[in-house]
N, C-alpha and C. Protein backbone atom coordinates (compact mmCIF):
# COMPACT_ATOMS: atom_id res chain seq x y z
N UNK A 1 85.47 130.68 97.18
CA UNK A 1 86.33 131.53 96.36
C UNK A 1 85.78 131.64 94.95
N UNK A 2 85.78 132.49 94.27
CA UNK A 2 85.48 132.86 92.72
C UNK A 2 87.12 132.66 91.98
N UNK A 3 86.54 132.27 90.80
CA UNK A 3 87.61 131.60 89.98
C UNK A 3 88.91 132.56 89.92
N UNK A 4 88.99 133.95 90.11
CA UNK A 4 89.72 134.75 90.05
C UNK A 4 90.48 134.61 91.24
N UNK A 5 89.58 134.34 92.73
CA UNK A 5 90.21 134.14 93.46
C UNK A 5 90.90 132.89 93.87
N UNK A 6 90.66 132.03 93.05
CA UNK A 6 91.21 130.71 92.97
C UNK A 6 92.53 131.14 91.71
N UNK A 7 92.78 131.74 91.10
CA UNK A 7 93.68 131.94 90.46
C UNK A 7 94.81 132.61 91.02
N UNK A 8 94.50 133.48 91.74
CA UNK A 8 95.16 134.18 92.57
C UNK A 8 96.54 133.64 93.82
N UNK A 9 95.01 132.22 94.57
CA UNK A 9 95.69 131.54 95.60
C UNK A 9 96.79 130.45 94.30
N UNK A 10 96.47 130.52 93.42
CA UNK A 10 97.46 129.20 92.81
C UNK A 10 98.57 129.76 93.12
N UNK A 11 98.66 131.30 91.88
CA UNK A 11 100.05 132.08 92.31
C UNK A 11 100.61 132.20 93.30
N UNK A 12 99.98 132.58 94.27
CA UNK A 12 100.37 132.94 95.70
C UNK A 12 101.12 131.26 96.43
N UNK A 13 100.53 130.46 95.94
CA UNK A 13 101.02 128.95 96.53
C UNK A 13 102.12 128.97 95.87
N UNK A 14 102.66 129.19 94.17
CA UNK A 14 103.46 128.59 93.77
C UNK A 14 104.93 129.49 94.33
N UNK A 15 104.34 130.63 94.49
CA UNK A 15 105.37 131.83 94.88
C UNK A 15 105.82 131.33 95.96
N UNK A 16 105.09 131.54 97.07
CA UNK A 16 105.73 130.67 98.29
C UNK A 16 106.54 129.78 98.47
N UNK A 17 106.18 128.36 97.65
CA UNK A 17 106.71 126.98 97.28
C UNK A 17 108.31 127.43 96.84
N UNK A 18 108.53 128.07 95.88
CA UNK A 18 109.27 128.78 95.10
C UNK A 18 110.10 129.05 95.97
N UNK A 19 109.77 130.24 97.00
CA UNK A 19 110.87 130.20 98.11
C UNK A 19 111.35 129.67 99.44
N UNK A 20 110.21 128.92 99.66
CA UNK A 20 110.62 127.73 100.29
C UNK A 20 111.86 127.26 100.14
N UNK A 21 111.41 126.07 98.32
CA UNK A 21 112.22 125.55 98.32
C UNK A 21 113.45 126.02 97.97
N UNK A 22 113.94 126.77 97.65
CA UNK A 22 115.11 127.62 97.40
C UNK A 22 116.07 128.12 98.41
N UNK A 23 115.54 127.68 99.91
CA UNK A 23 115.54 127.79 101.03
C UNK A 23 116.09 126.34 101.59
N UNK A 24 116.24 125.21 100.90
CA UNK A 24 116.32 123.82 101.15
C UNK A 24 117.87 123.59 101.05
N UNK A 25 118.33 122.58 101.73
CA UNK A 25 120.05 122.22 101.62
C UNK A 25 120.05 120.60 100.31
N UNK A 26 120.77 120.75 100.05
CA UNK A 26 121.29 119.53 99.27
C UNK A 26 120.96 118.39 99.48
N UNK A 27 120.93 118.22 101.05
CA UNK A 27 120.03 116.95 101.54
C UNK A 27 118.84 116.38 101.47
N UNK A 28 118.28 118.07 102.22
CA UNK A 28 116.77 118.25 101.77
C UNK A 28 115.95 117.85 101.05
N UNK A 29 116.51 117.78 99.50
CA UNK A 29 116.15 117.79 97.73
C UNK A 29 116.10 116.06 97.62
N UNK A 30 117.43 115.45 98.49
CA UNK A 30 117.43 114.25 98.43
C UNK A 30 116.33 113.21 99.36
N UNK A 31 115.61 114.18 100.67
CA UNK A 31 114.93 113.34 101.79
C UNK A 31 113.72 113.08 100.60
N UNK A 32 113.24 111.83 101.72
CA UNK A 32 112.25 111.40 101.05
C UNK A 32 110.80 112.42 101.59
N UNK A 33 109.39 112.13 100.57
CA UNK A 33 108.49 113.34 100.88
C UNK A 33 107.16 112.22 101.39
N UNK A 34 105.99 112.27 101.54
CA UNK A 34 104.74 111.57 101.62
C UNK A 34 104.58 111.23 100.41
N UNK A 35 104.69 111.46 99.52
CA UNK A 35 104.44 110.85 98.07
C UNK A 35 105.59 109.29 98.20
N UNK A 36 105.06 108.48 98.20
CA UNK A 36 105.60 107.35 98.38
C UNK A 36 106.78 107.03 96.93
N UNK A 37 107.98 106.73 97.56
CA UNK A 37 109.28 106.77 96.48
C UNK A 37 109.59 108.10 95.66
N UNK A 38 109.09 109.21 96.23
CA UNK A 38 109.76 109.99 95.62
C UNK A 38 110.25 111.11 96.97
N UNK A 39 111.12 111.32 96.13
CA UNK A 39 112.22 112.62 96.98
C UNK A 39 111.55 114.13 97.28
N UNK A 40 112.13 114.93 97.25
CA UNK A 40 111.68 116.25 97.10
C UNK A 40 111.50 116.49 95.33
N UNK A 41 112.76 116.43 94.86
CA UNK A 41 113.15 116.62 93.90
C UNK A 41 112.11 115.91 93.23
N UNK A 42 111.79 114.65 93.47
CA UNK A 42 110.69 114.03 92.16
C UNK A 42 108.98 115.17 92.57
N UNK A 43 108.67 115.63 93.70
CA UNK A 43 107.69 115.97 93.75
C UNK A 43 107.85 117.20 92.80
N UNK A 44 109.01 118.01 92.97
CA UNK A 44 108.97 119.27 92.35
C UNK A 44 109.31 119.31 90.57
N UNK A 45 110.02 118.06 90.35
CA UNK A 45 109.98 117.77 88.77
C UNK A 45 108.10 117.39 88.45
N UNK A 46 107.64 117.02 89.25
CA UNK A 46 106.10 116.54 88.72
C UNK A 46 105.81 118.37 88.88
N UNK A 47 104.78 118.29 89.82
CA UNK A 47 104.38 119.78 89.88
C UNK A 47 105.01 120.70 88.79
N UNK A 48 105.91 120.94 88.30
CA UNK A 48 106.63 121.97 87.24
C UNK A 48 106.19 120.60 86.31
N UNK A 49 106.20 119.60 86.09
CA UNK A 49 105.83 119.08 84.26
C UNK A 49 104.89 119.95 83.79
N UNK A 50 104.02 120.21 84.26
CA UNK A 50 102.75 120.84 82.93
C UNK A 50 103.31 121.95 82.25
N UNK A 51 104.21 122.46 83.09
CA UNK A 51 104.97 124.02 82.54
C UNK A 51 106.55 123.48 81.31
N UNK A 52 106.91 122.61 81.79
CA UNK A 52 107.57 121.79 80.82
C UNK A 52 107.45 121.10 79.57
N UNK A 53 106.24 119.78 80.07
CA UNK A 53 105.81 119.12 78.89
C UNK A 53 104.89 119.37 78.21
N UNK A 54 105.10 119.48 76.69
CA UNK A 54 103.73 119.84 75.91
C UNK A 54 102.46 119.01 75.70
N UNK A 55 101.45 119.05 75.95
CA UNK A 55 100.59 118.14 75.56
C UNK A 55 100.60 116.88 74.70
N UNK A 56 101.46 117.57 74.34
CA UNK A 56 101.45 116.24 72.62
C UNK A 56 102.47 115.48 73.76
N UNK A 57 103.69 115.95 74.28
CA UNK A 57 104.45 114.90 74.60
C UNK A 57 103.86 113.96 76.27
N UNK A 58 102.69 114.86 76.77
CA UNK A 58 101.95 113.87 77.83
C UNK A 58 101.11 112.78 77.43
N UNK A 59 100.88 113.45 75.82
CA UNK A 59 99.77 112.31 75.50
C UNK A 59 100.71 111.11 75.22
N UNK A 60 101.63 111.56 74.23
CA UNK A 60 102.82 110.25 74.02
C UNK A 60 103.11 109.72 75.20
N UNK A 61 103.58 110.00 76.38
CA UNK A 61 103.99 109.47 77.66
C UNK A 61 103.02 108.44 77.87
N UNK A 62 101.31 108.81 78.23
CA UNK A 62 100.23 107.80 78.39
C UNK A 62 100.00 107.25 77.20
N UNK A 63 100.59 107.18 75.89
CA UNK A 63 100.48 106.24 75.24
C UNK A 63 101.50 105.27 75.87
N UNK A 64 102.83 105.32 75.57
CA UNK A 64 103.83 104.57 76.40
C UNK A 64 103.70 103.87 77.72
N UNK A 65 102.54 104.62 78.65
CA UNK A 65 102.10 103.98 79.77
C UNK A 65 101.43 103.35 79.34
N UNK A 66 100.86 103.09 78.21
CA UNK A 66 99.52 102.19 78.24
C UNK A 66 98.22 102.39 79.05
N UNK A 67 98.40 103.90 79.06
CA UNK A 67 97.11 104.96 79.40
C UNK A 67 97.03 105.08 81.21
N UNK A 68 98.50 104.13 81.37
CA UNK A 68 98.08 104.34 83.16
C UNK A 68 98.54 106.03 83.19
N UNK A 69 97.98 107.15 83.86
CA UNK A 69 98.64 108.04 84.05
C UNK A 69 99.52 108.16 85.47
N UNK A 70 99.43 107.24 86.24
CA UNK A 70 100.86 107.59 87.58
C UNK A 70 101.55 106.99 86.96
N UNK A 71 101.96 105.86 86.19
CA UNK A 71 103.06 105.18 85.46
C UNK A 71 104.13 106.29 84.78
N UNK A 72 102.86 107.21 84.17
CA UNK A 72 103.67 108.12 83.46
C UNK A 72 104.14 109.05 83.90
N UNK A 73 103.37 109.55 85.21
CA UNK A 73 103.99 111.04 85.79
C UNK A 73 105.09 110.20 86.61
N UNK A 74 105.15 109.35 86.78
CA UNK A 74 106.74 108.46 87.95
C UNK A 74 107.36 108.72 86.73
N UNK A 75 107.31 108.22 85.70
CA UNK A 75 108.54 107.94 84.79
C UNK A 75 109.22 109.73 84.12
N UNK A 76 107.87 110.43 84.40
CA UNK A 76 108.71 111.63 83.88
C UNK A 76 109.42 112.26 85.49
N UNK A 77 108.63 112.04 86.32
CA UNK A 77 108.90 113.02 87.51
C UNK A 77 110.65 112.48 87.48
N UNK A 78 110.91 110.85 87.57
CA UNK A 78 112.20 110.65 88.08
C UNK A 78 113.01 111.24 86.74
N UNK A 79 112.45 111.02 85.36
CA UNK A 79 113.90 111.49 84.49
C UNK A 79 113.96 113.02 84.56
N UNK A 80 113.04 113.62 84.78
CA UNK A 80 113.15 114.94 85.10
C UNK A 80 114.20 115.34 86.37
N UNK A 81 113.69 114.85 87.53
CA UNK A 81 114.52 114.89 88.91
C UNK A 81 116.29 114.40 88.82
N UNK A 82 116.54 113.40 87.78
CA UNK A 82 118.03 113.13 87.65
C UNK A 82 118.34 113.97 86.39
N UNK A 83 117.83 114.62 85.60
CA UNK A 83 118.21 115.53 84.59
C UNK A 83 118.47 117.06 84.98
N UNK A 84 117.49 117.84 85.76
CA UNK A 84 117.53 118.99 85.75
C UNK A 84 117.91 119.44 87.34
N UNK A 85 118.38 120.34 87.59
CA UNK A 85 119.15 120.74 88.69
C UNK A 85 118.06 121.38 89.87
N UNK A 86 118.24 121.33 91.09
CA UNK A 86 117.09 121.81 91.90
C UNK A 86 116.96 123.64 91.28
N UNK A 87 117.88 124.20 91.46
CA UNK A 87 117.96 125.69 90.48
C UNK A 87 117.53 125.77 89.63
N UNK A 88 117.39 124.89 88.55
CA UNK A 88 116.42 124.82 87.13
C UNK A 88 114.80 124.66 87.59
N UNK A 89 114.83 123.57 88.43
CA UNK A 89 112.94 123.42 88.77
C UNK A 89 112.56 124.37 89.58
N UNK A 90 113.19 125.58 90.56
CA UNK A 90 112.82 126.07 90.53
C UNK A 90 112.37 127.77 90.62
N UNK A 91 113.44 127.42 89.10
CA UNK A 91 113.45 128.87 88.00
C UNK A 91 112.10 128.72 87.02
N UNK A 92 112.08 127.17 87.21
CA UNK A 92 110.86 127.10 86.11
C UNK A 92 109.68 126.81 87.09
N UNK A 93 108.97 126.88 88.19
CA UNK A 93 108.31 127.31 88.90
C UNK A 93 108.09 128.66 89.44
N UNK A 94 109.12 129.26 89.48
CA UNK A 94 109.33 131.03 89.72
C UNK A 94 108.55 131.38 88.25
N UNK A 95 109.06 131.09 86.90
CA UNK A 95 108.44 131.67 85.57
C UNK A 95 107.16 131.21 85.47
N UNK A 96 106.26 130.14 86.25
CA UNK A 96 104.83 129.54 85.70
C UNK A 96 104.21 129.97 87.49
N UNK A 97 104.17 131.09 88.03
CA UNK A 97 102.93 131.47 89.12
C UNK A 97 102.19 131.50 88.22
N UNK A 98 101.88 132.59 87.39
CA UNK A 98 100.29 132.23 86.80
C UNK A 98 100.06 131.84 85.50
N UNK A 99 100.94 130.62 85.35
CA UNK A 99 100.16 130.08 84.28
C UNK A 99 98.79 129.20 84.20
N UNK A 100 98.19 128.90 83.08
CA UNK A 100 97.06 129.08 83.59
C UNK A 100 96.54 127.33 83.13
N UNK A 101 97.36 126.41 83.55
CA UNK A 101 97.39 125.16 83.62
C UNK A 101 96.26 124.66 84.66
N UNK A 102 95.49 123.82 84.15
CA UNK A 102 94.41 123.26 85.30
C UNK A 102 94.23 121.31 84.79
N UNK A 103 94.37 120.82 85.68
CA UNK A 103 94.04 119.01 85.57
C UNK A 103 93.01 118.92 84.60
N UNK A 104 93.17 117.82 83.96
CA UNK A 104 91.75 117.62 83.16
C UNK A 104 90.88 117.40 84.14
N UNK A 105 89.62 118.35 83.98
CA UNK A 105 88.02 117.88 84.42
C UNK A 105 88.13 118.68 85.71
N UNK A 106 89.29 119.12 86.02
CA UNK A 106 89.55 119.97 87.52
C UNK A 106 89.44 120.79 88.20
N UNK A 107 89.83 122.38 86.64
CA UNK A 107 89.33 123.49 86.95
C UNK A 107 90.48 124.01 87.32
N UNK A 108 90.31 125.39 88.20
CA UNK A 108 91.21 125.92 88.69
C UNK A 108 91.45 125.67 90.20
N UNK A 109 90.66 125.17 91.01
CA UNK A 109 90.32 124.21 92.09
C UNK A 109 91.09 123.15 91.98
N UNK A 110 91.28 122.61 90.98
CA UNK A 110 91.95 121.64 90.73
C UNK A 110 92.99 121.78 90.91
N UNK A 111 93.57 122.79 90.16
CA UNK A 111 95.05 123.32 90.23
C UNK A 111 95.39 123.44 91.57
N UNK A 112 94.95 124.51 92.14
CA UNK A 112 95.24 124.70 93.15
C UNK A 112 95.06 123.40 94.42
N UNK A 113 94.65 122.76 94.39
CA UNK A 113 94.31 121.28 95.19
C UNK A 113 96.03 120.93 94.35
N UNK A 114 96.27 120.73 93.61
CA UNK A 114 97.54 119.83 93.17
C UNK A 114 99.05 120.60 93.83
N UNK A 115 98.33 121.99 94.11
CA UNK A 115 99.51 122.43 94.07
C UNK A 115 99.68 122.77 95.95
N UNK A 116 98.67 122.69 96.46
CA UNK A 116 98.59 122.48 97.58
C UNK A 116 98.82 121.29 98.53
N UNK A 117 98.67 120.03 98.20
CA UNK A 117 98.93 118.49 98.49
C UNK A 117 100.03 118.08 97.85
N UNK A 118 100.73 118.38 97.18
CA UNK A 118 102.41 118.37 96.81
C UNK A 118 102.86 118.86 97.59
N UNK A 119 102.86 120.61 98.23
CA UNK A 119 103.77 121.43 98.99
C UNK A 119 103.81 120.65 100.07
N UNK A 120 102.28 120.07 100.37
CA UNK A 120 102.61 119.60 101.93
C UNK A 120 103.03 118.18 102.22
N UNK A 121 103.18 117.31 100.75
CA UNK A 121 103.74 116.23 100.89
C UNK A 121 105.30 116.53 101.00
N UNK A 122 106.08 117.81 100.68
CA UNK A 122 107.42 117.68 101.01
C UNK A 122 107.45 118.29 102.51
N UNK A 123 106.67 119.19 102.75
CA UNK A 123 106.78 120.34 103.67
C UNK A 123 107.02 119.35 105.20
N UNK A 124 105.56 118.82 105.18
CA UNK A 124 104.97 117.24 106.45
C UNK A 124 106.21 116.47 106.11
N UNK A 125 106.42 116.20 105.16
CA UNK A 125 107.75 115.11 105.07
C UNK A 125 109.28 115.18 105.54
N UNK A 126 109.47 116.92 105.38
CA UNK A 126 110.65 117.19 105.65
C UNK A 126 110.28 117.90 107.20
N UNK A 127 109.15 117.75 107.71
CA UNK A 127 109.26 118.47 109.08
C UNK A 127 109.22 119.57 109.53
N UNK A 128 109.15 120.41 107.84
CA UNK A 128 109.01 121.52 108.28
C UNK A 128 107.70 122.72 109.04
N UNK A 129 107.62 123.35 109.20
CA UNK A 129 106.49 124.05 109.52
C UNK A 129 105.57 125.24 109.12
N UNK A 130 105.30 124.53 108.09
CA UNK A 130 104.63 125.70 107.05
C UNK A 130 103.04 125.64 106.88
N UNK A 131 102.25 126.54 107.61
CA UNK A 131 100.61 126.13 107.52
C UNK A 131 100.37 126.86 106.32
N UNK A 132 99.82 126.23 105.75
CA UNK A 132 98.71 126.75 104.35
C UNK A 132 98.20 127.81 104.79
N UNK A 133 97.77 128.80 103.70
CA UNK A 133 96.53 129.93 104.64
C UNK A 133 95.65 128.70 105.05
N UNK A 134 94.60 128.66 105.46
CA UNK A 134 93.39 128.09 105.77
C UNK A 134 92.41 128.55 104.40
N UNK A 135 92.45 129.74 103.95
CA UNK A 135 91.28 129.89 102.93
C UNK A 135 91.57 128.85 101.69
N UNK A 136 92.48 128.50 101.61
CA UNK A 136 93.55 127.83 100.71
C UNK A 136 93.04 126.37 100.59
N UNK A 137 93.28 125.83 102.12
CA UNK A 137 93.06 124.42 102.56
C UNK A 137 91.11 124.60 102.43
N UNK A 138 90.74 125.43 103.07
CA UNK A 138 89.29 125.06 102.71
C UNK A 138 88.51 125.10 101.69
N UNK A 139 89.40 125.60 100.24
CA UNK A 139 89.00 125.78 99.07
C UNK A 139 89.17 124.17 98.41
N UNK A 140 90.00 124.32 98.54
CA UNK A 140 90.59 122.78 98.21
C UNK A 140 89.75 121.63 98.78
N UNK A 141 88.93 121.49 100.10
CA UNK A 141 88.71 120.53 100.79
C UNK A 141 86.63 120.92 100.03
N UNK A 142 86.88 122.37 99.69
CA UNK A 142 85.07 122.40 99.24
C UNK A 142 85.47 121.89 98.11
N UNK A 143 86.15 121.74 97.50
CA UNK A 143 85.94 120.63 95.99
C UNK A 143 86.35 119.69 95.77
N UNK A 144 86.56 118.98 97.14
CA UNK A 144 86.92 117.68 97.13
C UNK A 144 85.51 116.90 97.10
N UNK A 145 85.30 116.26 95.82
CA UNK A 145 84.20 115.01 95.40
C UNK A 145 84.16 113.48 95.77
N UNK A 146 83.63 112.71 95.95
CA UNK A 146 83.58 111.48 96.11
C UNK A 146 84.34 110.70 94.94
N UNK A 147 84.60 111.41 94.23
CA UNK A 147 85.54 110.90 92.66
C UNK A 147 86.62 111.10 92.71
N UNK A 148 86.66 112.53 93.77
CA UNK A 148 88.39 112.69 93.77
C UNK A 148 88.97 112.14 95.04
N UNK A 149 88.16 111.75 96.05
CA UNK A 149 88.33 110.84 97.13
C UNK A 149 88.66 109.37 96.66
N UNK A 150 88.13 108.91 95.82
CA UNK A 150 88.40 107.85 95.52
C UNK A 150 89.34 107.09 94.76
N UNK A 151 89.56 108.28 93.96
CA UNK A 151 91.35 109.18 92.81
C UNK A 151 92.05 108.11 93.96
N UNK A 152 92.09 108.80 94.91
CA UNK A 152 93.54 108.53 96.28
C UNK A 152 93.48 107.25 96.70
N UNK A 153 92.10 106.37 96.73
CA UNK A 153 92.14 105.45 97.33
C UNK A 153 92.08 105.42 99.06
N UNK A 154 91.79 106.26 99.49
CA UNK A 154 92.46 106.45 100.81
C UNK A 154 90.72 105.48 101.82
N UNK A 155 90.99 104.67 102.71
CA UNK A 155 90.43 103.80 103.26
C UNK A 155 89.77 105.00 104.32
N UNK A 156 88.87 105.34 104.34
CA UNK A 156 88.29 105.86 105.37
C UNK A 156 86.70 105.45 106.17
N UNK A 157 86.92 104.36 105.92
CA UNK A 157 85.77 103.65 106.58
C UNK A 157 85.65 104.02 108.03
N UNK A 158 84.61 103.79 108.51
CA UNK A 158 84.71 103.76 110.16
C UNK A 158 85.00 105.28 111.03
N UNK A 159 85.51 105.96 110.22
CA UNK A 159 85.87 107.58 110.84
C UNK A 159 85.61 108.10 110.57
N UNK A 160 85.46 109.25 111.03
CA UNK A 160 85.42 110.98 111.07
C UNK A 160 85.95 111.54 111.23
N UNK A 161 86.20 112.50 109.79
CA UNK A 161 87.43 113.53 110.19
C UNK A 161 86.92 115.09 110.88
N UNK A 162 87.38 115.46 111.68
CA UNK A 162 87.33 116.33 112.38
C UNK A 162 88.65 117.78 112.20
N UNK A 163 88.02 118.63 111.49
CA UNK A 163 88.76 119.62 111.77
C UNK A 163 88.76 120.80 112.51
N UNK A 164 90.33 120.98 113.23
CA UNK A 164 90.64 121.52 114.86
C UNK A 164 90.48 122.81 114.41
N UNK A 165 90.82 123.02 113.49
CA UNK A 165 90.96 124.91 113.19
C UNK A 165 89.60 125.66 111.66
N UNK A 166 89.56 124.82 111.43
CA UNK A 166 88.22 125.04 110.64
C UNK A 166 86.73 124.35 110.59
N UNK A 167 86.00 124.97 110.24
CA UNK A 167 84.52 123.97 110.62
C UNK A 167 84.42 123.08 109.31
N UNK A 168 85.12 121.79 109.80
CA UNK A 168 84.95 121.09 108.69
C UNK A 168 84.80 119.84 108.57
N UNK A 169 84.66 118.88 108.61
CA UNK A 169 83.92 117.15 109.26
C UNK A 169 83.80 117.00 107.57
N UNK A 170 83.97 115.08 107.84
CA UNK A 170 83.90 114.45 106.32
C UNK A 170 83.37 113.02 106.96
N UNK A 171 82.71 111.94 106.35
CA UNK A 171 82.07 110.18 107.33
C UNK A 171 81.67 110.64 108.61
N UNK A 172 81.41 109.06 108.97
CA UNK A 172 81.09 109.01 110.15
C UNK A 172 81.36 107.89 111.01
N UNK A 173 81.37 107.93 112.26
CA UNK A 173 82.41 107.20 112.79
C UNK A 173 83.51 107.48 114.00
N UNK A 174 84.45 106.57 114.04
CA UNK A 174 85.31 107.34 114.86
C UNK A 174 85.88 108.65 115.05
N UNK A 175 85.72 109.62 115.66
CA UNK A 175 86.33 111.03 115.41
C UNK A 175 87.66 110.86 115.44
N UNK A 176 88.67 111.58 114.11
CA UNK A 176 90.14 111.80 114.05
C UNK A 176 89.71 113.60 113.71
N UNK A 177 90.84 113.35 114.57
CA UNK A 177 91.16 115.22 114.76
C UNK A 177 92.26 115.83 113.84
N UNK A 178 92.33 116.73 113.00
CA UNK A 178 93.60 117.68 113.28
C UNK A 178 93.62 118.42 112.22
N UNK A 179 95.04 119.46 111.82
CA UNK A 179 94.71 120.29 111.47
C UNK A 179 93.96 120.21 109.78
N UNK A 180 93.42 120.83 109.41
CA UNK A 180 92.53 120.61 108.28
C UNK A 180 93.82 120.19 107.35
N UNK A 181 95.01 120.92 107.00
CA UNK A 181 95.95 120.42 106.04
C UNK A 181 96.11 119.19 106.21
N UNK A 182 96.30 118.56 107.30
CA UNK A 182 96.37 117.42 108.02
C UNK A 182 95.26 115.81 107.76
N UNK A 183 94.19 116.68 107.32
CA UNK A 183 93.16 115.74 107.11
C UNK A 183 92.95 115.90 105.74
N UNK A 184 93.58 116.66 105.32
CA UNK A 184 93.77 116.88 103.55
C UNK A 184 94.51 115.92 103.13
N UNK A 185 95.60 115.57 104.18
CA UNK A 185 96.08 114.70 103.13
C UNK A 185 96.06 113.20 103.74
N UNK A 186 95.23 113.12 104.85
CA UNK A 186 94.88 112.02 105.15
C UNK A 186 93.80 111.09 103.95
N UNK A 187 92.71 112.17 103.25
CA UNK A 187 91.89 112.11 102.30
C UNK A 187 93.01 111.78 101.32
N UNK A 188 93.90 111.93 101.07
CA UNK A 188 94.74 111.89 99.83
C UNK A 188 96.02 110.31 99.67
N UNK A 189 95.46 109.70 100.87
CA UNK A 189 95.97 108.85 101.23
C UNK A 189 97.48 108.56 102.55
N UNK A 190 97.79 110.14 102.32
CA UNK A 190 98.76 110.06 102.26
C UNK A 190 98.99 109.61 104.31
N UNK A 191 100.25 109.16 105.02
CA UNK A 191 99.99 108.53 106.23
C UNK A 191 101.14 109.69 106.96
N UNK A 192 100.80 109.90 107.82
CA UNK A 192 101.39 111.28 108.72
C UNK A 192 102.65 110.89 109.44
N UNK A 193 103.30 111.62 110.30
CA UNK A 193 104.03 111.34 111.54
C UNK A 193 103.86 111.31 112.58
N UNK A 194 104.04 110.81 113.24
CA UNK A 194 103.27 110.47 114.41
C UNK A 194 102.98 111.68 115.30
N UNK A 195 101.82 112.05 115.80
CA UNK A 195 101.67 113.13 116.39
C UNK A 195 100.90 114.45 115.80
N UNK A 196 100.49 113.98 114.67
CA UNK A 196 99.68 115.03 114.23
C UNK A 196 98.21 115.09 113.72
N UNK A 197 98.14 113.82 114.67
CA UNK A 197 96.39 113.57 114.45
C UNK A 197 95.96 112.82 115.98
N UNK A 198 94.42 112.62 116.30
CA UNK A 198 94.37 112.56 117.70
C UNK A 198 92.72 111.49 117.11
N UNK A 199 92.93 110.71 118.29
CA UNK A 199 91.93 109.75 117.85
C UNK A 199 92.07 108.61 118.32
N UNK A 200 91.05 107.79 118.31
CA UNK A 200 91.37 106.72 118.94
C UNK A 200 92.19 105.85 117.15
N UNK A 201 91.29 106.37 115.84
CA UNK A 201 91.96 105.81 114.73
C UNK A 201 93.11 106.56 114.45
N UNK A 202 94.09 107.25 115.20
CA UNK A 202 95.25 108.07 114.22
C UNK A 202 96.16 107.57 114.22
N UNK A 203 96.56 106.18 115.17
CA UNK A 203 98.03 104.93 114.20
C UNK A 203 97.45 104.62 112.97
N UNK A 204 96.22 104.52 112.59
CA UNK A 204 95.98 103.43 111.44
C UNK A 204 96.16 104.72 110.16
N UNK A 205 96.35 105.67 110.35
CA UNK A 205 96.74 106.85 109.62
C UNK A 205 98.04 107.75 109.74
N UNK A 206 99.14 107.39 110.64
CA UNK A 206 100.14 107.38 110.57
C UNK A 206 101.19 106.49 110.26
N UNK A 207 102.32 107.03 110.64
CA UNK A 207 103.64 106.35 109.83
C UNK A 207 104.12 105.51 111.10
């Protein structure tokens, strides 16, 4: 994709997301997501911070963390999530499709990778059934680095990921199968439900 067209898919992700979740019951907001201890609601107070908090007040936050930055996005995601109403986060996700916010060192790749592995940490979490485009997931998975693999922590010794719907393989090793979103966020640490990966390793990557 060219940066334009990486700008494009951000919008197009956040738009979607947008009505998704707007689409969610009361419960929903409350289930828990793949992002470990947080709800719906904390994923979607994070994702909307950059459109919220000003720089000056992220830098104050990682001062207060003592420079950890997940310390700080937990501590804003939850006071955000018990402060502002699911209708507020996302009125203020409807107003920021294209703003033009990117991770430090990330790019617009970046962006879009953040904003893609959030949706599907509530989406996979709540069961629902929402596939990414694929141009989307494979944009995201071509700028995935050995730096940002390692960001996650995610143990992938011994395997191979194998993807069912795109030509796409990562190690080597045991073959794990499935759908590329699927192995996106296996890379991201994150651990599945049972049944959506195939392998002789896919308990040691599920829930």
């Amino acid at each position: 994709m060219t940066e334009d067209d990486l700008r494009k898919a951000v919008a197009a992700e956040r738009a979607e997301q947008a009505e998704l979740l707007a689409a969610l019951s009361p419960e929903q907001w409350d289930a828990p997501t793949l992002c470990e201890g947080w709800r719906v609601r904390e994923v979607v107070a994070h994702t909307t911070m950059p459109f919220r908090v000003s720089l000056a007040g992220t830098l104050a936050g990682l001062v207060r963390a003592r420079g950890d930055f997940n310390r700080m996005a937990d501590r804003y995601a939850r006071r955000a999530a018990a402060e502002l109403p699911p209708e507020r986060l996302i009125a203020t996700l409807r107003d920021n499709v294209g703003h033009p916010w990117k991770p430090p060192g990330g790019g617009v790749g970046g962006a879009l990778a953040h904003d893609v592995i959030h949706g599907l940490d509530i989406t996979v979490g709540l069961g629902l059934d929402r596939p990414v485009p694929p141009e989307r997931v494979a944009a995201v998975l071509a700028g995935m680095r050995p730096r940002n693999i390692a960001f996650f922590g995610a143990d992938l010794a011994g395997v191979r990921l194998q993807a069912t719907d795109l030509d796409w393989n990562h190690g080597t090793g045991t073959p794990l199968r499935g759908l590329a979103q699927d192995l996106l966020l296996v890379v991201c640490g994150r651990r599945l439900p049972p049944g959506r990966l195939t392998g002789e390793a896919a308990a040691r990557f599920s829930r």
